[in-house]
C-alpha atoms as a PDB file:
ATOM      1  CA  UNK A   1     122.328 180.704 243.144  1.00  0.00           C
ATOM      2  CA  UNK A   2     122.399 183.694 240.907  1.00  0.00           C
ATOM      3  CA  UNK A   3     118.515 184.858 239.229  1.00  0.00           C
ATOM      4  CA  UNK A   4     118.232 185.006 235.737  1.00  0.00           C
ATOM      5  CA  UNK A   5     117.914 187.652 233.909  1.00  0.00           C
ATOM      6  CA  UNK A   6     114.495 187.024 232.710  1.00  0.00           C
ATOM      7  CA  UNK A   7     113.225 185.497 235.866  1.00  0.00           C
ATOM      8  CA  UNK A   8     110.147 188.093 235.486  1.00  0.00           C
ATOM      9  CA  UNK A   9     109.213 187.198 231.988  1.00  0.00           C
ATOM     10  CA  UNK A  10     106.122 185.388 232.244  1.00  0.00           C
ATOM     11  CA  UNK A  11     104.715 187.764 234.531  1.00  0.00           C
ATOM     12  CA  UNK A  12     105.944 188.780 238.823  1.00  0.00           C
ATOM     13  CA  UNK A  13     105.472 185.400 240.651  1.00  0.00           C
ATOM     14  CA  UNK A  14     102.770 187.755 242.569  1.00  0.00           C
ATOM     15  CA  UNK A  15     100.486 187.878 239.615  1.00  0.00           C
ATOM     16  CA  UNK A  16      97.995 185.148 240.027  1.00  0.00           C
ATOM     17  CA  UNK A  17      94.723 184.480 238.164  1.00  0.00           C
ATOM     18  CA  UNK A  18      93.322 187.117 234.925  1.00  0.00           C
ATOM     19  CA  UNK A  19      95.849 189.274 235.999  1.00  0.00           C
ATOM     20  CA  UNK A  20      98.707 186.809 235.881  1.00  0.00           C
ATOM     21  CA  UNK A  21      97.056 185.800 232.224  1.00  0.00           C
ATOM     22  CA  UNK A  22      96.619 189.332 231.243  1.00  0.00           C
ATOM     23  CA  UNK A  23     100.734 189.784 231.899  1.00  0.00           C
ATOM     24  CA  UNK A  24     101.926 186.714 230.172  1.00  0.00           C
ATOM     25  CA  UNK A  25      99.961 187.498 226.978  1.00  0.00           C
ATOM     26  CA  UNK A  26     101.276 191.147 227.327  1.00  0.00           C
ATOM     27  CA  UNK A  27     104.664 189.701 227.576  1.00  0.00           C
ATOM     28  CA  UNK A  28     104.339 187.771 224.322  1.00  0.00           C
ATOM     29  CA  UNK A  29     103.209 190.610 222.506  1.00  0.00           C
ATOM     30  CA  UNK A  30     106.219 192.353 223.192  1.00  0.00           C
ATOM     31  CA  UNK A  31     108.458 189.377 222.210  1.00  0.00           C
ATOM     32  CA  UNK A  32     106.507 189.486 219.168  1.00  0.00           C
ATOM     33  CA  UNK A  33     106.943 193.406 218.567  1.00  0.00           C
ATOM     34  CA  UNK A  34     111.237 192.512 219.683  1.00  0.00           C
ATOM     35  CA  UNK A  35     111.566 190.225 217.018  1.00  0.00           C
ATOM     36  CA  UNK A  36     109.464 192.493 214.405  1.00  0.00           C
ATOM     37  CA  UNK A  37     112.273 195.526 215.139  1.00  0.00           C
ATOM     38  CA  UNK A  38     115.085 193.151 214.752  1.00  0.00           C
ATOM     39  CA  UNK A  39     113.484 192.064 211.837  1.00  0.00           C
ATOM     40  CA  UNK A  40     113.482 195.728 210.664  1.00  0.00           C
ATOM     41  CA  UNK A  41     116.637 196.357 212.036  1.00  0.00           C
ATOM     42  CA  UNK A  42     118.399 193.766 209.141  1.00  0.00           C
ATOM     43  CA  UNK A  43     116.453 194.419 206.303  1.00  0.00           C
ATOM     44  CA  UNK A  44     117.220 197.979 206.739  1.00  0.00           C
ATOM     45  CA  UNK A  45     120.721 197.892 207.333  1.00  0.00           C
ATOM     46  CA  UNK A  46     120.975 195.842 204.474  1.00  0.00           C
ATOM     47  CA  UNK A  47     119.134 198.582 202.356  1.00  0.00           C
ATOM     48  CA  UNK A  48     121.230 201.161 203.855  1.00  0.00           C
ATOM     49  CA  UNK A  49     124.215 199.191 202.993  1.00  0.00           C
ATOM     50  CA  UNK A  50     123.263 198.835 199.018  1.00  0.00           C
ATOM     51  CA  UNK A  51     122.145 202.440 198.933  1.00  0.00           C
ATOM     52  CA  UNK A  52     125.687 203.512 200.459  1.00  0.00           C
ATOM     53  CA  UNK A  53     127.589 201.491 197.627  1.00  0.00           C
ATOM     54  CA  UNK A  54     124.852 203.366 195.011  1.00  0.00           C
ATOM     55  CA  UNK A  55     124.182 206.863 195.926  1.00  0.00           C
ATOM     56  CA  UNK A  56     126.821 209.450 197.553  1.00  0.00           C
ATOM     57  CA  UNK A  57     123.632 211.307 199.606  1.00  0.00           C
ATOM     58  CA  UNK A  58     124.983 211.963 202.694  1.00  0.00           C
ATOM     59  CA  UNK A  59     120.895 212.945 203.808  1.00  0.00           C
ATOM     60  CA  UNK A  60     119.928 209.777 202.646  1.00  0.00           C
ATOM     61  CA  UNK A  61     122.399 207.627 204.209  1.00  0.00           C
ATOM     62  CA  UNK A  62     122.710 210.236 207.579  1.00  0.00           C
ATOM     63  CA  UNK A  63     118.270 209.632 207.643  1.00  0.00           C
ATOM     64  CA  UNK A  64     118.638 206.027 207.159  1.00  0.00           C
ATOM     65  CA  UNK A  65     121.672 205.624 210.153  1.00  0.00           C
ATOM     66  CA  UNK A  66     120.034 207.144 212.579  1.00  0.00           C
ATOM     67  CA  UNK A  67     116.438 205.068 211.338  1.00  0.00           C
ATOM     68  CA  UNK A  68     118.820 202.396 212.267  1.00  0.00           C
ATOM     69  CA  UNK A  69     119.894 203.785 215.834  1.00  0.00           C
ATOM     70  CA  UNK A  70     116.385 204.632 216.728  1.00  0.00           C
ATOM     71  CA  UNK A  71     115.291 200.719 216.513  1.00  0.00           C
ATOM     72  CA  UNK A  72     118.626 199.928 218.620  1.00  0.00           C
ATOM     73  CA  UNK A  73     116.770 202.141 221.317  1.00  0.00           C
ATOM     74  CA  UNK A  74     113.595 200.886 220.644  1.00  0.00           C
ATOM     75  CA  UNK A  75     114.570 197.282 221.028  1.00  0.00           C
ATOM     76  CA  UNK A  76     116.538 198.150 224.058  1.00  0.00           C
ATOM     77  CA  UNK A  77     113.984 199.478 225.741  1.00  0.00           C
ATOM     78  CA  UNK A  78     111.562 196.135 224.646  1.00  0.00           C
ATOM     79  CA  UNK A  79     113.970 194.048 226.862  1.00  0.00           C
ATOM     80  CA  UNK A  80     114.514 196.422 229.751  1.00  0.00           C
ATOM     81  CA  UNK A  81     110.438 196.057 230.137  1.00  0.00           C
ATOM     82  CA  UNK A  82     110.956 192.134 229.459  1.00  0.00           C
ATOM     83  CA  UNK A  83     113.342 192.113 232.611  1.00  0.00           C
ATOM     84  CA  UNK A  84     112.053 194.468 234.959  1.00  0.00           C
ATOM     85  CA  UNK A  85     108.519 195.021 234.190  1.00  0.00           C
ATOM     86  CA  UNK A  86     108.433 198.786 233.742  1.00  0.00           C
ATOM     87  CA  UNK A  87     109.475 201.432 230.709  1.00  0.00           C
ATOM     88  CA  UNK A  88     112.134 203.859 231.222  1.00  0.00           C
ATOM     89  CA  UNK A  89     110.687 207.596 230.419  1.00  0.00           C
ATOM     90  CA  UNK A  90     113.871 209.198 229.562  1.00  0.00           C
ATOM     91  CA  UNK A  91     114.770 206.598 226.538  1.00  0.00           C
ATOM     92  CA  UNK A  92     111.218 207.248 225.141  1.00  0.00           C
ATOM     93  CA  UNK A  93     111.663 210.707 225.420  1.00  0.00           C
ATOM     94  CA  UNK A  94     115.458 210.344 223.800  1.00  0.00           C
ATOM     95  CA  UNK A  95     114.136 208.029 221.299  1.00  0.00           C
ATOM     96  CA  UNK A  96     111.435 211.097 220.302  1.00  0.00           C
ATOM     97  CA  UNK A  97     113.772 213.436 219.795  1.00  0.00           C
ATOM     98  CA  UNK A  98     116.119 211.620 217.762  1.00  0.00           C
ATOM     99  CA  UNK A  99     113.297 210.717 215.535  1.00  0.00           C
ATOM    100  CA  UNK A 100     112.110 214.491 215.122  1.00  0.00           C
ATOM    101  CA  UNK A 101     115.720 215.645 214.587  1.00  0.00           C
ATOM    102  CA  UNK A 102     115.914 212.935 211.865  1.00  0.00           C
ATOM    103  CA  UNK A 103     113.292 214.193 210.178  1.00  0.00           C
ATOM    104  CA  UNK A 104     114.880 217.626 210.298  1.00  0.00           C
ATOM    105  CA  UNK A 105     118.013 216.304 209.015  1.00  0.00           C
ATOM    106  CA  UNK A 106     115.856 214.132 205.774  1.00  0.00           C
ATOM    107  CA  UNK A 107     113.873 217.385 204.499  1.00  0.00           C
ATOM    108  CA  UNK A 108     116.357 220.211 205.700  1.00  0.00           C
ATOM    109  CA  UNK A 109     115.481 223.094 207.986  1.00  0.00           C
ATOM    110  CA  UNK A 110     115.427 225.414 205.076  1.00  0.00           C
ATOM    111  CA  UNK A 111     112.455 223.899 203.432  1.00  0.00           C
ATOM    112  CA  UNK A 112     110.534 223.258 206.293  1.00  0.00           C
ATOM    113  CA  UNK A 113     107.726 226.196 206.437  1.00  0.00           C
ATOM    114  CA  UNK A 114     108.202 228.361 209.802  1.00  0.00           C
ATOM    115  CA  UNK A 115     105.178 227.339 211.067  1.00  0.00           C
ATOM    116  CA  UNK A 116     106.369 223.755 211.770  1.00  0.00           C
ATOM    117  CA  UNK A 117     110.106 224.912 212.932  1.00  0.00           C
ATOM    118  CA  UNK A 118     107.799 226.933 215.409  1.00  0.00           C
ATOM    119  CA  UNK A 119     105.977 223.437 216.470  1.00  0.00           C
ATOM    120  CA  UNK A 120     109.244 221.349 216.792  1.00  0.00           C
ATOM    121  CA  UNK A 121     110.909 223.718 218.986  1.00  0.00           C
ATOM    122  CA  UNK A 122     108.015 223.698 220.971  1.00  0.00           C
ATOM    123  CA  UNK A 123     107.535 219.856 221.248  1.00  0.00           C
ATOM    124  CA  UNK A 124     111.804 219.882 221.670  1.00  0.00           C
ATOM    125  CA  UNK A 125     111.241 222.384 224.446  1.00  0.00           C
ATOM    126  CA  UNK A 126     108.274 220.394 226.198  1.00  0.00           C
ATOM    127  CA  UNK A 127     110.341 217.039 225.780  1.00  0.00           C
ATOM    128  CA  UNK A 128     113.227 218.779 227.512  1.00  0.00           C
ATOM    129  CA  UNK A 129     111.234 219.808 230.470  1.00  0.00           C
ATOM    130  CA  UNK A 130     109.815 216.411 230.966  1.00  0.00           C
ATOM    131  CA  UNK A 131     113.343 214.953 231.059  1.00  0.00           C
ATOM    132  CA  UNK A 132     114.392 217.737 233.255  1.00  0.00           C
ATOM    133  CA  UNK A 133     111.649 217.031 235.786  1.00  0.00           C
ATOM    134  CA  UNK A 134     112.087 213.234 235.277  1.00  0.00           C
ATOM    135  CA  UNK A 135     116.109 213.475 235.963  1.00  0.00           C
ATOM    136  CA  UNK A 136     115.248 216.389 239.499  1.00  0.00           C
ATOM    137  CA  UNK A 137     112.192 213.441 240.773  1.00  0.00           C
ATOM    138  CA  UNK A 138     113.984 210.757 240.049  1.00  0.00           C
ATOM    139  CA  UNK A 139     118.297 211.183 241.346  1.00  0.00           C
ATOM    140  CA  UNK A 140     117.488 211.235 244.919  1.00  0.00           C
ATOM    141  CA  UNK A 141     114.765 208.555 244.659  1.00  0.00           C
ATOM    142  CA  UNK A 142     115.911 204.558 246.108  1.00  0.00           C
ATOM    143  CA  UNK A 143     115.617 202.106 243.304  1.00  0.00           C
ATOM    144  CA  UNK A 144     113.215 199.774 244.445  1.00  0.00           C
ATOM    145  CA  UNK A 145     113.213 196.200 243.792  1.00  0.00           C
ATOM    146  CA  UNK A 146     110.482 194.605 242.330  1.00  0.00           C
ATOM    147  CA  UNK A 147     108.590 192.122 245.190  1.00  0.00           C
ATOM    148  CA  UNK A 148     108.353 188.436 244.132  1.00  0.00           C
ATOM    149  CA  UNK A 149     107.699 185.106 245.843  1.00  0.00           C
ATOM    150  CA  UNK A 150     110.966 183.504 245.594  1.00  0.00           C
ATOM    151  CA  UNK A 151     110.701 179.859 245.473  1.00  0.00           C
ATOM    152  CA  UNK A 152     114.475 178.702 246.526  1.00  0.00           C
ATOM    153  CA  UNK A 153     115.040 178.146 249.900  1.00  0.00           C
ATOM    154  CA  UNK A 154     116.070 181.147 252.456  1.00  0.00           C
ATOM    155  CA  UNK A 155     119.499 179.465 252.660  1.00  0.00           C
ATOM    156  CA  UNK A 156     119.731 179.254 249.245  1.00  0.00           C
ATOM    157  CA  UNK A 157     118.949 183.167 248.580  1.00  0.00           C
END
């Protein structure tokens, strides 16, 4: 018989006393912060849907999609940890970008003072080398397999 998807939620089966406790209530506070962004996630695509029908701005509505894609990420990257225990580097670093190139996009590069263009290259050249290094460490690396106590039968697994 197949494992569930969220067979890790309330913590690895390995976890046992404070530490166990400590992982479950972790858990729940990111269930809780999962069903704040999805909370987000329709009351702003309803706003972005009754600014469309009112204003023509493509900024606005450009700022508020990619608000809306951000979140997506986000939220995807609440359940990967739900399931497997672990955050995914190259979506947070994705997920930073996006958001700095979105607020590019909402106050346009021409009114932005040099100084600053200076400082978001520099973060967008920093965040590139992480990913970089993250993609060369990780290619040739074995996915490991996180270790639990199964408790079905040998036969059975």
């Amino acid at each position: 018989m197949q494992s569930t998807k969220f067979k890790h939620f309330w913590g690895s089966q390995t976890s046992i006393g404070i530490s166990g406790l400590l992982q479950k209530m972790q858990n729940i506070i990111v269930v809780g912060l999962c069903l704040l962004i999805f909370w987000i996630m329709l009351v702003q695509m309803y706003q972005t849907s009754l600014e469309t029908l009112d204003r023509k701005n493509f900024r606005d509505i450009a700022g508020h999609l990619i608000y809306i894609f951000v979140l997506v990420e986000l939220f995807r990257l609440l359940i990967y940890y739900l399931e497997e225990q672990r955050i995914l580097l190259s979506t947070i670093v994705e997920v930073t970008i996006v958001s700095m190139l979105r607020e590019v996009i909402l106050e346009g590069i021409l009114t932005i003072s040099w100084e600053r263009v200076l400082s978001l290259c520099g973060l967008l050249l920093t965040l590139g080398a992480i990913m970089f290094v993250h993609y060369t460490m990780v290619k040739d690396r074995p996915k490991l397999e996180q270790i639990t106590i199964s408790t079905l039968p040998a036969d059975r697994r």
